[in-house]
Each structure stands twice: as structure tokens, then as C-alpha cells.
Protein backbone atom coordinates (compact mmCIF):
# COMPACT_ATOMS: atom_id res chain seq x y z
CA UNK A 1 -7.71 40.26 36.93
CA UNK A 2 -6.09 39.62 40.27
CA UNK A 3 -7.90 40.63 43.52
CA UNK A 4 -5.74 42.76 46.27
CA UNK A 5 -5.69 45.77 48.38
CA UNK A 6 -2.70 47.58 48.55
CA UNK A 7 -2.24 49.00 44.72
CA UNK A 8 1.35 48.93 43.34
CA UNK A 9 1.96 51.94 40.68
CA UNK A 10 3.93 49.44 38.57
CA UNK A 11 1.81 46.22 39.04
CA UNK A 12 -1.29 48.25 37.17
CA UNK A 13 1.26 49.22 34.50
CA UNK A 14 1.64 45.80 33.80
CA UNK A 15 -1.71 45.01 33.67
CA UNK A 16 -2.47 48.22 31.31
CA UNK A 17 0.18 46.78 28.90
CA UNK A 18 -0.85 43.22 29.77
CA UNK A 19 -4.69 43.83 28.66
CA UNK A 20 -3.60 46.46 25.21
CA UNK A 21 -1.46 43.57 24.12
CA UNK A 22 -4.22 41.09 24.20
CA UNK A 23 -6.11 43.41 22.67
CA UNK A 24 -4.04 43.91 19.97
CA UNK A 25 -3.53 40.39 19.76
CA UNK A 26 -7.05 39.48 19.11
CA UNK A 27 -7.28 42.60 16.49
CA UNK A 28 -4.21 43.06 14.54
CA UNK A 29 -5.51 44.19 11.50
CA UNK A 30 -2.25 44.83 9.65
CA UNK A 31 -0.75 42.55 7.10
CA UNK A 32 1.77 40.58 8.45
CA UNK A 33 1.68 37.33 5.45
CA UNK A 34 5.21 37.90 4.22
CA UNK A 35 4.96 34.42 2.79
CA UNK A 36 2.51 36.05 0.11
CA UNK A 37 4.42 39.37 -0.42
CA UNK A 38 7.97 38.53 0.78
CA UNK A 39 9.00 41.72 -0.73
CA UNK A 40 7.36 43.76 1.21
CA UNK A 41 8.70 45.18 3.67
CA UNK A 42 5.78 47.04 5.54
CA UNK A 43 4.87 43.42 6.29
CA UNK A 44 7.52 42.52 8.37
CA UNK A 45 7.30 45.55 10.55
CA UNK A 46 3.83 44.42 11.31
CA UNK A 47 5.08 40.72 12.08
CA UNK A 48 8.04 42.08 14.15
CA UNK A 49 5.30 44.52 16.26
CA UNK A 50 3.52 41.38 16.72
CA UNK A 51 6.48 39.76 18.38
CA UNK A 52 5.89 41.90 21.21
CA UNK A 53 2.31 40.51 22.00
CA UNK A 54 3.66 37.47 23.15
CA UNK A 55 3.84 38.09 26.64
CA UNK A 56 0.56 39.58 26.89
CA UNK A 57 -1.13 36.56 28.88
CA UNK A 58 1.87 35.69 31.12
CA UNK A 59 1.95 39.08 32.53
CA UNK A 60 -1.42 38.41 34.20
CA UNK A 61 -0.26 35.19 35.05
CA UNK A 62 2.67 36.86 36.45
CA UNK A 63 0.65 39.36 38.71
CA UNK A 64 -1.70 37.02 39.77
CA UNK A 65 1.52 34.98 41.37
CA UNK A 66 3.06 38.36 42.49
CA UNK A 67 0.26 39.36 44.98
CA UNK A 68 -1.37 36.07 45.84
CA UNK A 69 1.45 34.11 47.16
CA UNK A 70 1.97 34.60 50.24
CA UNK A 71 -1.10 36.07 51.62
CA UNK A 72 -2.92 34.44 54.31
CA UNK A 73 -5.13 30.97 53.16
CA UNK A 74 -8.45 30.69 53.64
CA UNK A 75 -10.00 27.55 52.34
CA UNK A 76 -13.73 29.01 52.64
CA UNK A 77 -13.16 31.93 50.42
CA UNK A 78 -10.72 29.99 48.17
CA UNK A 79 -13.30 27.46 47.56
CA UNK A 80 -16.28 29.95 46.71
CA UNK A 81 -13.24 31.96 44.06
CA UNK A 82 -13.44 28.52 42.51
CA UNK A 83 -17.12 28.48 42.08
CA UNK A 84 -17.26 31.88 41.34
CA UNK A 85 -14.60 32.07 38.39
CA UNK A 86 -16.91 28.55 36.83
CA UNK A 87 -19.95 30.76 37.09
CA UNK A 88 -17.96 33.87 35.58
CA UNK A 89 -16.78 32.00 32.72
CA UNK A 90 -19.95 30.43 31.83
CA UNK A 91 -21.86 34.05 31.89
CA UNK A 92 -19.56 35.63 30.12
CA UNK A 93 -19.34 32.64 27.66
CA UNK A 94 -23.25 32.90 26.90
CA UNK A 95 -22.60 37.34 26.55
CA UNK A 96 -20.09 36.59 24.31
CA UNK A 97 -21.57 34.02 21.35
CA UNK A 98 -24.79 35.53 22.20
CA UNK A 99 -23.69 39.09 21.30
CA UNK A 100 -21.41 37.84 17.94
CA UNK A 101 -24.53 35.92 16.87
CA UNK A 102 -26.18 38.86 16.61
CA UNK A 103 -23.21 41.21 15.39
CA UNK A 104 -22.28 38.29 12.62
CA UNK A 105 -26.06 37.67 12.11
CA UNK A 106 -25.05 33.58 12.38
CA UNK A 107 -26.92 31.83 14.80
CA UNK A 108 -26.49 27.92 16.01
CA UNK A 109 -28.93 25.23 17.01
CA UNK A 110 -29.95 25.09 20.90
CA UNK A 111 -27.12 21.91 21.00
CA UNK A 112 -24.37 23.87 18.88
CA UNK A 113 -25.17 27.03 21.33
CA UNK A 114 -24.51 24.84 24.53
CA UNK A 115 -21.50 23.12 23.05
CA UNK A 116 -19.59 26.44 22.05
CA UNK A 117 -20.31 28.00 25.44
CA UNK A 118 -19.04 24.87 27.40
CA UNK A 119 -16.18 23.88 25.11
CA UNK A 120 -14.91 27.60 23.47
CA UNK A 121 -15.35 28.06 19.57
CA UNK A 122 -12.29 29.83 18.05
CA UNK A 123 -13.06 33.39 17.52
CA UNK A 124 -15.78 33.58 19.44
CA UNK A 125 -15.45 32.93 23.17
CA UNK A 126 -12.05 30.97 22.79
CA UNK A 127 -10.69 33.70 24.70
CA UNK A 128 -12.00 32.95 27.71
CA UNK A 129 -9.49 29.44 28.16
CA UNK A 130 -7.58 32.38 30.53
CA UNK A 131 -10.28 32.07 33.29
CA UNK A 132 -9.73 27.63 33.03
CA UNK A 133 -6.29 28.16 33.29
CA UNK A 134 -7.29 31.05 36.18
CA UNK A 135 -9.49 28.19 38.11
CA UNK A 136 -6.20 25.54 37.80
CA UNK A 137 -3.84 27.93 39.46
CA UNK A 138 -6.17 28.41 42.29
CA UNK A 139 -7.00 24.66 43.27
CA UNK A 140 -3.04 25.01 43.43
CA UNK A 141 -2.31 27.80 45.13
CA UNK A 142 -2.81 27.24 48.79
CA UNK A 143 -0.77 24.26 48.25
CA UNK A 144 1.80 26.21 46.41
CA UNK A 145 1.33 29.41 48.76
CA UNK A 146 2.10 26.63 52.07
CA UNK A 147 4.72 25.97 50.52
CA UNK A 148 6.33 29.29 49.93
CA UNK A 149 5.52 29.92 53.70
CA UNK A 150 6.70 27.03 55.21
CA UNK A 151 8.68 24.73 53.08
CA UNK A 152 10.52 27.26 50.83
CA UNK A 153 13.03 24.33 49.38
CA UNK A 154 9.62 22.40 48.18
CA UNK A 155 8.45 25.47 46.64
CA UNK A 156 11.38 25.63 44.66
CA UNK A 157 11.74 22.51 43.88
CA UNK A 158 8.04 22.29 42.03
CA UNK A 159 9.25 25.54 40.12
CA UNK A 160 12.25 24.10 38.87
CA UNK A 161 10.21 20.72 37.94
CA UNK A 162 7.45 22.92 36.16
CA UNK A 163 10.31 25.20 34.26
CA UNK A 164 12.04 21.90 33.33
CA UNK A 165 8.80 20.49 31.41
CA UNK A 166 8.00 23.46 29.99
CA UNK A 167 10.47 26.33 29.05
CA UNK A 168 13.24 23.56 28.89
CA UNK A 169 11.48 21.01 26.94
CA UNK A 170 10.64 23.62 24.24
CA UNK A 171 14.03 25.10 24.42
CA UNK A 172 15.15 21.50 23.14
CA UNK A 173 12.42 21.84 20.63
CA UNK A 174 12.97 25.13 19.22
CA UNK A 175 17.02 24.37 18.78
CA UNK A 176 15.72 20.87 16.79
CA UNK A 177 13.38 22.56 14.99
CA UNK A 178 16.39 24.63 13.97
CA UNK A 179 18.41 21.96 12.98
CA UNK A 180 15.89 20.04 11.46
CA UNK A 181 14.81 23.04 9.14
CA UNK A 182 18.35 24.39 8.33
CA UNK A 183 20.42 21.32 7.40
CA UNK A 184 17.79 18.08 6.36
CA UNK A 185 14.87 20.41 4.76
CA UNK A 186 11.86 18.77 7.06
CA UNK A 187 9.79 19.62 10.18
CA UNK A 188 9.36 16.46 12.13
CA UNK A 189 8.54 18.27 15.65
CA UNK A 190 6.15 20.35 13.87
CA UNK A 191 6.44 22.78 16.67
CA UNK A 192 6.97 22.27 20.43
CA UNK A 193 7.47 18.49 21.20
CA UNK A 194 6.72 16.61 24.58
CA UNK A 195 10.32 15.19 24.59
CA UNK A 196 9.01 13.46 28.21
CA UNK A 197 5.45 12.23 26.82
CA UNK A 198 3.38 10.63 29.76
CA UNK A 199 6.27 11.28 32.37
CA UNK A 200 5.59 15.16 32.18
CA UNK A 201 3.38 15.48 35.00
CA UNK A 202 2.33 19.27 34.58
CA UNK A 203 1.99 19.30 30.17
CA UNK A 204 0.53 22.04 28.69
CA UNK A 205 -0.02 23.66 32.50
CA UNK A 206 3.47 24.14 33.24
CA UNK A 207 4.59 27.33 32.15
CA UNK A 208 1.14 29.16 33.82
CA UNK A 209 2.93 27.92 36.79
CA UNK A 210 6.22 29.30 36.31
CA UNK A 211 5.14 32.77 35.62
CA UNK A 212 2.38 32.25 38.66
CA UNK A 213 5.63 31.70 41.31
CA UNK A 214 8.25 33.73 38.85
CA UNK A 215 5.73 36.59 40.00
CA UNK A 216 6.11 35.79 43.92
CA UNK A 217 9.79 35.57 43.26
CA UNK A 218 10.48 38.61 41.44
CA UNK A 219 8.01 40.55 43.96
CA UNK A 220 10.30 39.82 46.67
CA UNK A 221 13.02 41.08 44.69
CA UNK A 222 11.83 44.30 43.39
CA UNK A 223 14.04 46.58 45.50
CA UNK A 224 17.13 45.16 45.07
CA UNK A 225 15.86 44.13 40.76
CA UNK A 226 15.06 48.69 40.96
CA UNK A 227 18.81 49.09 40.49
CA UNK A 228 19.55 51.01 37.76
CA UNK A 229 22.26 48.35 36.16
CA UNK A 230 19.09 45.90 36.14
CA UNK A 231 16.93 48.35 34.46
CA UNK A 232 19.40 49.04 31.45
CA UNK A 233 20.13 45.31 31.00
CA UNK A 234 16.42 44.68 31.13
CA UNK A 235 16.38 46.90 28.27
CA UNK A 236 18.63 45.42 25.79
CA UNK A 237 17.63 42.27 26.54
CA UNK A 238 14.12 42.82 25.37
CA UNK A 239 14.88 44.17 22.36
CA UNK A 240 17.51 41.54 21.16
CA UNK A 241 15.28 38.54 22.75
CA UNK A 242 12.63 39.81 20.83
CA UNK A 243 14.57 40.47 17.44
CA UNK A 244 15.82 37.02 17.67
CA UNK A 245 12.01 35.61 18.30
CA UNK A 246 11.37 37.53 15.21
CA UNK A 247 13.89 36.25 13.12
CA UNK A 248 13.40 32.57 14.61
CA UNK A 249 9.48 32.88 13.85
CA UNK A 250 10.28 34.18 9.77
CA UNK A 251 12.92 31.74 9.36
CA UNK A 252 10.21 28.49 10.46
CA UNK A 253 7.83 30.47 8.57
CA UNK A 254 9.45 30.45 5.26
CA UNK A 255 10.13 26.73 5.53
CA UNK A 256 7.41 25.36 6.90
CA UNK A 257 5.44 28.12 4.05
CA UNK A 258 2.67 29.00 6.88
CA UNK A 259 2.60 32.23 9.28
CA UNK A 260 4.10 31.21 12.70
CA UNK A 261 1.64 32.36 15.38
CA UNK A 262 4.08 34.46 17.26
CA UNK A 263 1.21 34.86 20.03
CA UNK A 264 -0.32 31.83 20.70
CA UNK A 265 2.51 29.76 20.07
CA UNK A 266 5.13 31.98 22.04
CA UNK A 267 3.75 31.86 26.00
CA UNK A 268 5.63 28.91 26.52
CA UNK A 269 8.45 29.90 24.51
CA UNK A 270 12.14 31.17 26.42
CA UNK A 271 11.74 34.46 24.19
CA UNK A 272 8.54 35.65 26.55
CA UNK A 273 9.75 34.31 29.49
CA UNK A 274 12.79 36.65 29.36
CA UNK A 275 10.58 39.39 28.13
CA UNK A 276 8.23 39.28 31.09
CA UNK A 277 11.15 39.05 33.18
CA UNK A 278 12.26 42.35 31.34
CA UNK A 279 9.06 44.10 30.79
CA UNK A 280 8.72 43.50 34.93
CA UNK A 281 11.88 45.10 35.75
CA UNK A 282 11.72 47.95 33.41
CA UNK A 283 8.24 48.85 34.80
CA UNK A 284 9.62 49.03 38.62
CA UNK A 285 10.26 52.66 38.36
CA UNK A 286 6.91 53.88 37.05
CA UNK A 287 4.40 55.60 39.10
CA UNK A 288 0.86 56.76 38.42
CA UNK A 289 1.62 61.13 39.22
CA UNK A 290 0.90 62.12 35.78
CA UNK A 291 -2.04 62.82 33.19
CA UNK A 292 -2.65 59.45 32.16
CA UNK A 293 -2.44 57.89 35.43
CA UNK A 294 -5.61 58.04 36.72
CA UNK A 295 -7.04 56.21 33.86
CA UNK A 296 -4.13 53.59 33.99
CA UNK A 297 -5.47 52.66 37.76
CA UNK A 298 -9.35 52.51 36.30
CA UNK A 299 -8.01 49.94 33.36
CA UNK A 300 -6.06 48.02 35.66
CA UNK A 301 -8.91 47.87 38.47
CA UNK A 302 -11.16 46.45 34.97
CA UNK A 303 -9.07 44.03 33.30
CA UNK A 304 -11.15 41.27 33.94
CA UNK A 305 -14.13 43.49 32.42
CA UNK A 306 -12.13 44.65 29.66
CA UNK A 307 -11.13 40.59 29.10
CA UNK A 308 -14.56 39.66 29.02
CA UNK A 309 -15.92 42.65 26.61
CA UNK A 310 -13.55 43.08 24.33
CA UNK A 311 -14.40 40.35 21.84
CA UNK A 312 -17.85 41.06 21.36
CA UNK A 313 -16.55 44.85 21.30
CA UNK A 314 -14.08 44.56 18.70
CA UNK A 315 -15.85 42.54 16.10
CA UNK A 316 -18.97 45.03 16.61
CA UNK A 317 -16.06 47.98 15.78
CA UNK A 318 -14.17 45.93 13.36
CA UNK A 319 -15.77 46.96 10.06
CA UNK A 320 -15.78 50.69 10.81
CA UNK A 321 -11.47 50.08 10.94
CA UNK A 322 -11.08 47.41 8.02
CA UNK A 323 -12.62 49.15 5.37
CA UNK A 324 -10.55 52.71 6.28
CA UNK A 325 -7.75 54.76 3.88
CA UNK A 326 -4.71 53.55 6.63
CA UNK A 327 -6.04 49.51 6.51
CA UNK A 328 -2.83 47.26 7.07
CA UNK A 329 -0.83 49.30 8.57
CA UNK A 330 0.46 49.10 12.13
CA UNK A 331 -0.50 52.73 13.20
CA UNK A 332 -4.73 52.16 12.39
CA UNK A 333 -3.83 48.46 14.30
CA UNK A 334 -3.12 50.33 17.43
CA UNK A 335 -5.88 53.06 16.83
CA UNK A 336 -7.97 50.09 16.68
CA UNK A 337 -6.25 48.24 19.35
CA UNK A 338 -6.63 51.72 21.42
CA UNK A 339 -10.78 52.28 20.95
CA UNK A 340 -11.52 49.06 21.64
CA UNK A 341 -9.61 49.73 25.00
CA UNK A 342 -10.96 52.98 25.46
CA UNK A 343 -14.91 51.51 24.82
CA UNK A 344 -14.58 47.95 26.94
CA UNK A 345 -13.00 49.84 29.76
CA UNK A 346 -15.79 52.39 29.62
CA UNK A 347 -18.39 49.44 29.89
CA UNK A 348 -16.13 47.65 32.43
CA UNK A 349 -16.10 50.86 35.00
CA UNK A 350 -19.78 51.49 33.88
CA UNK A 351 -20.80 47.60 34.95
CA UNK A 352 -18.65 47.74 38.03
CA UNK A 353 -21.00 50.81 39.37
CA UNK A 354 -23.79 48.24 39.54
CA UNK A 355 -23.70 45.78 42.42
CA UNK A 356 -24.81 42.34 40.67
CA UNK A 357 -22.48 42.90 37.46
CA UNK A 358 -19.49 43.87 39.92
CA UNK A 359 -19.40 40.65 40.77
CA UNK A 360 -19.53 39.36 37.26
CA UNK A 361 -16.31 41.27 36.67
CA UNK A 362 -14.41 40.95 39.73
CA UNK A 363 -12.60 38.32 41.70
């Protein structure tokens, strides 16, 4: 989803495990409701795989910041990105309700039709708030990408602001939460809590810029971040930051008796934060001289395709998968997870062969 020239073996491994996790995301057709069957255990391996899916969306965030800050400004071309990503969404809005209407054989009224393509319907083009959030960070980022150039301290200093009323402020509301649930039985917070209401000048927006300049940051770092040390720390930090996301998300689970969206609920959360910061690290070393390589440089050339196909994609696949022998389990998940993949990529490299829908799938 992020436009450059010079390809970086590692940044389209992110992007490859970036895109599958949304994927999976979107699809995860095993049973994770351990509220229902506590006693089974098959469920929580399903819950715990979907810890991991957390960090799906921040990656591209993350990329994005890694190879656009910095690179020289021009306020013509930024300004026509702008209009192109509102003309992308809105065609790729009207694909996707147009094609589920027709897969779901449910149709809407001419107003309902322009209201769900303008304003996102869950589970059918809600998908697409990436490409909002997308258009934000760009009205930002020559400001942010002057800043990084010239005024380094100011740079930081809008980081640390933007970590401080997001990652921090739900920090504080994940360890109440805790307290709150463990010792007086209740769930006033009810999730992550604005503790700085109107005086939090960034809101819902300020983690997407954290990972945007975490990206730059790390980028410049990746040399010295390569050492092997780094790598193996990287390591067990993912898999105990992610165990403990696990364990936090059962635990409000059980007492608040609903399924904790790991996902949707976790971008924002410390436990993806330090798992991007991992998953980044860990992927420094890779390069693309092997069998599969040549198809992870197609998928992460498409991402943006693949983003914009793969709902109408999966729910047209869905009921081939749902109704088979292995149904609930993690492996048919990531079968599932895998042809859906395999199919919108296929469409992505087809449409990007054709000059008018390259543009519809590129930035």
C-alpha cells in the first residue's frame, strides 16, 4: 500500500504478513467463543492464534512511515495522492457492496446504497476506514516529514505527544480495567478510556501516527537494530507480549461474559506496539533468494489490490470452507486465509496489467 522505488527484501515481508493477517482477520472461521465451551480447549488455541492478528494494520501503517518520511515534498503530487486515495475509496466502496449484494442476494434502496458507500456498513465495505485513516496521515505528512528534515526536536516532540494520548492513555486503561475487574467485580471503563477527554488533541488518530514516525525511526536504525542480540530479544518478546495479550483478553472476557476483539480492539493497545516493533526487527534479516520469493515481491507490489478485493472475495469463497469436514479449526482458517490470498492477489496482478485499473490499485 505504500508507493516507492527502491524495494527492501524485508519491507515486502512485512507487507506479505501485514496483508495474510488482515486476511485472516476478516475470515477466521475457527471457534474461538470459550465463553460458550470454556472446556474446550481447541478454542483457546484459536483465540490465542488470533492474538497474533493484532498488528496486522499497524504494519502498513508502519511501512508507509518507514519509506515516506523523509523523501523529498512535493505539494503538487501530494495534493493529487489526496484526491486520488478519496476517489480510490469511493470506487472500491461501490465494487465492494455492489459485489456482496449480489453474492448475499440482499440489495438496499438507492439512499441505503449511497449511505453505506459514503459512511462504511460493518461487514461489507467497513474495511476500507484504512484508506480514511491513509488520506489523514498524508494531509500530515509534509508537515511531519519538514519536520524530521529540519526540526528533528519538533518531530519528536509530536511523537512523544501522540504516544502519550494513545499507547499511554490505554496503558492506564488496561491496568484499571485490571483492577476494576479483579478486586470490585465491575467494568466502569468498559474498555479504553479517554482519561484526557477534550484536551487530547490527536483521539482516536494517535496511535496511526506513532507507528507512521515509529516506521521512519526504526528505518534509520535497521543496521545497527540487524544485530543478532536484537533479533533474539525481538523473539522472546513477541511471544511473551503476546501470551500475556492473550491471557489479558480471556481474563476481561470471562468477566465482562463477551469475546474481547483481540483485533480491532488491540491496534492501539502496548501488546501490538511491541509486537510490530518485534515482528520489524525479526524480519531485518530476510531476503527474497528463494522459491517463494518471487511471489512475496508480486503480493507486496498488490497489497492495496489484495485490500480492496478480498472482502468481496472471501464471502464469495466462504461457503465452499464453512460447510467442510476440518470447519473450526485453525489449520482450514489459514487454508482459507491462504486462497483467498492466493485468488485476490491473482486479480490484483491481473488488474494492475491494465492501465486504468492500475491506477485504481496503486498509490
Amino acid at each position: 500500500m505504500t508507493p516507492f522505488k527502491v524495494n527492501y527484501d524485508f519491507i515486502d515481508l512485512i507487507k506479505c504478513i501485514a496483508i495474510f493477517f488482515v486476511i485472516a482477520y476478516h475470515f477466521n472461521i475457527s471457534d474461538m467463543d470459550f465463553i460458550s465451551s470454556p472446556d474446550n480447549s481447541m478454542v483457546y488455541i484459536n483465540y490465542f492464534i488470533q492474538t497474533s492478528f493484532c498488528v496486522c494494520v499497524p504494519l502498513f501503517f508502519l511501512v508507509n512511515g518507514a519509506l515516506l518520511i523523509n523523501k523529498p515534498i512535493d505539494i503538487k503530487k501530494q495534493s493529487i495522492k489526496l484526491l486520488k486515495i478519496i476517489c480510490i475509496t469511493l470506487f472500491w466502496s461501490v465494487i465492494n457492496v455492489v459485489a456482496l449484494m449480489y453474492i448475499r442476494n440482499e440489495f438496499f434502496s438507492f439512499k441505503e446504497f449511497i449511505n453505506i458507500v459514503l459512511f462504511f456498513k460493518l461487514q461489507w465495505n467497513n474495511h476500507l476506514w484504512f484508506l480514511k485513516s491513509l488520506f489523514v496521515l498524508y494531509v500530515f505528512y509534509p508537515l511531519i516529514t519538514l519536520c524530521y528534515q529540519k526540526e528533528i526536536k519538533i518531530f519528536y516532540y509530536f511523537f512523544i505527544l501522540c504516544f502519550i494520548f494513545s499507547f499511554f492513555n490505554n496503558f492506564l486503561s488496561l491496568i484499571i480495567n485490571v483492577v476494576e475487574l479483579t478486586f470490585l467485580k465491575v467494568d466502569r471503563l468498559k474498555g479504553n478510556y479517554n482519561f484526557f477527554e477534550n484536551f487530547n488533541a490527536v483521539k482516536e488518530m494517535g496511535y496511526i501516527f506513532v507507528y507512521f514516525m515509529l516506521g521512519r525511526i526504526l528505518f534509520e536504525k535497521r543496521n545497527f537494530l540487524s544485530d543478532k542480540k536484537y533479533k533474539i530479544l525481538s523473539f522472546f518478546v513477541l511471544i511473551f507480549s503476546t501470551f500475556f495479550y492473550f491471557l489479558y483478553a480471556v481474563f476481561t472476557s470471562f468477566l465482562d461474559n463477551t469475546l474481547f476483539d483481540l483485533v480491532w480492539f488491540g491496534y492501539d493497545s502496548p501488546f501490538a506496539l511491541v509486537n510490530v516493533i518485534a515482528i520489524f526487527i525479526l524480519s531485518l534479516s530476510y531476503t527474497n533468494n528463494h522459491l517463494f520469493g518471487k511471489y512475496i515481491k508480486i503480493i507486496s507490489k498488490n497489497t492495496l489490490g489484495i485490500y480492496v478485493l478480498h472482502i468481496p472475495i472471501g464471502f464469495f469463497l466462504k461457503p465452499f470452507f464453512t460447510d467442510f469436514y476440518l470447519a473450526g479449526t485453525p489449520l482450514l482458517s489459514f487454508v482459507f486465509a491462504l486462497v483467498i490470498l492466493v485468488c485476490s492477489s491473482f486479480l490484483a496482478y491481473l488488474g494492475s496489467k491494465t492501465s486504468i485499473i492500475r491506477e485504481l490499485l496503486k498509490l
